[in-house]
Protein backbone atom coordinates (compact mmCIF):
# COMPACT_ATOMS: atom_id res chain seq x y z
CA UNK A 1 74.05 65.99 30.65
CA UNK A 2 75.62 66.56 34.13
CA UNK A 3 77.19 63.89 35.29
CA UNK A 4 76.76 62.63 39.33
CA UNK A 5 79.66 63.79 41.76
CA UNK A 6 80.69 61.85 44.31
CA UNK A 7 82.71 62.89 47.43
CA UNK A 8 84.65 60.89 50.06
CA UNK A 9 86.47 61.16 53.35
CA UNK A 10 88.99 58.76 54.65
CA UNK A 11 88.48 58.78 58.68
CA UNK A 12 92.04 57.67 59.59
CA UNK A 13 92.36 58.96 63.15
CA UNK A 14 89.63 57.50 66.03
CA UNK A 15 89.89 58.49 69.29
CA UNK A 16 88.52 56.47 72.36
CA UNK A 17 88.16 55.91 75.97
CA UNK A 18 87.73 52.76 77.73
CA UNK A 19 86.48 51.76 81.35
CA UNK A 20 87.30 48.09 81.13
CA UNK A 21 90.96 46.47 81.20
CA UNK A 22 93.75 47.12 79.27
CA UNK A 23 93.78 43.75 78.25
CA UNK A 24 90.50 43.32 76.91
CA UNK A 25 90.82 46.72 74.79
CA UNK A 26 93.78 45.28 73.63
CA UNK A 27 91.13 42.10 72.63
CA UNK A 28 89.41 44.01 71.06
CA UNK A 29 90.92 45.82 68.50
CA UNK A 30 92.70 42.42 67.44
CA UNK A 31 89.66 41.15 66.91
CA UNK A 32 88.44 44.09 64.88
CA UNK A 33 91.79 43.78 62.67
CA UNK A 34 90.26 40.40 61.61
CA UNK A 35 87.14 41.36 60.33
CA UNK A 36 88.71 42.49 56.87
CA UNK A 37 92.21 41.92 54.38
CA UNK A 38 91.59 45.44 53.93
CA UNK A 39 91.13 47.15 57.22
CA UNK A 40 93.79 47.63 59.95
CA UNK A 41 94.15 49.21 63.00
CA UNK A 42 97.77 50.35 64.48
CA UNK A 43 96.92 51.63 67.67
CA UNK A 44 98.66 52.97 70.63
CA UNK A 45 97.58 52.71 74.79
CA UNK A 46 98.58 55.11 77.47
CA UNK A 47 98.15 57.55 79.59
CA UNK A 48 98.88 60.50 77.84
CA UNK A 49 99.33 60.24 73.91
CA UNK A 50 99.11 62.83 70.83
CA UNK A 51 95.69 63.35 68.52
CA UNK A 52 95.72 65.60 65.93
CA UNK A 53 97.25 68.73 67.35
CA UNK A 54 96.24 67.81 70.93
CA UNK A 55 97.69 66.38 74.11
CA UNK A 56 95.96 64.02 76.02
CA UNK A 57 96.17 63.09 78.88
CA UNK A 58 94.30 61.23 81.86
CA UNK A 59 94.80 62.49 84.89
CA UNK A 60 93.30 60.13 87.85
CA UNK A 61 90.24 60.01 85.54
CA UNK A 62 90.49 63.66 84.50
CA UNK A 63 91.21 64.38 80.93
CA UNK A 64 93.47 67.31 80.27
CA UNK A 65 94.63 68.42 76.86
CA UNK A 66 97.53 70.51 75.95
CA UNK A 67 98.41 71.97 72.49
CA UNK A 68 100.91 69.43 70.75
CA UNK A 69 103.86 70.13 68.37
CA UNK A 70 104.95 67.26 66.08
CA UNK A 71 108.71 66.78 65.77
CA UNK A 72 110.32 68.42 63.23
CA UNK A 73 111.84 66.15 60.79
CA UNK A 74 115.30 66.55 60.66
């Protein structure tokens, strides 16, 4: 008999925008860190910041991207 496969991802990278304040994002994902012992978010706010290979950046509303390089470890 064959037996059933099963296949998974892991989604470990989200990216987001946000129209309201900084400080209610910030709410937010704190309260989304409580939802679950198992589940947390480590998240980063700015401007411009890395996602996968990309640069983003906002630029007075416009979002620009760039190719980005990680650091090479030394």
């Amino acid at each position: 008999t064959k037996t059933g496969e099963f296949y998974g991802i892991y989604i470990d990278d989200i990216f987001m925008t946000w129209n309201r304040s900084e400080a209610e994002l910030r709410k937010l994902l704190d309260d989304v860190n409580t939802w679950h012992p198992n589940i947390k978010l480590d998240y980063k706010i700015d401007n411009s910041l890395p996602f996968l290979d990309v640069q983003l950046t906002n630029n007075n509303g416009t979002l620009s991207t760039s190719v980005y390089h990680k650091p090479a470890a030394e």
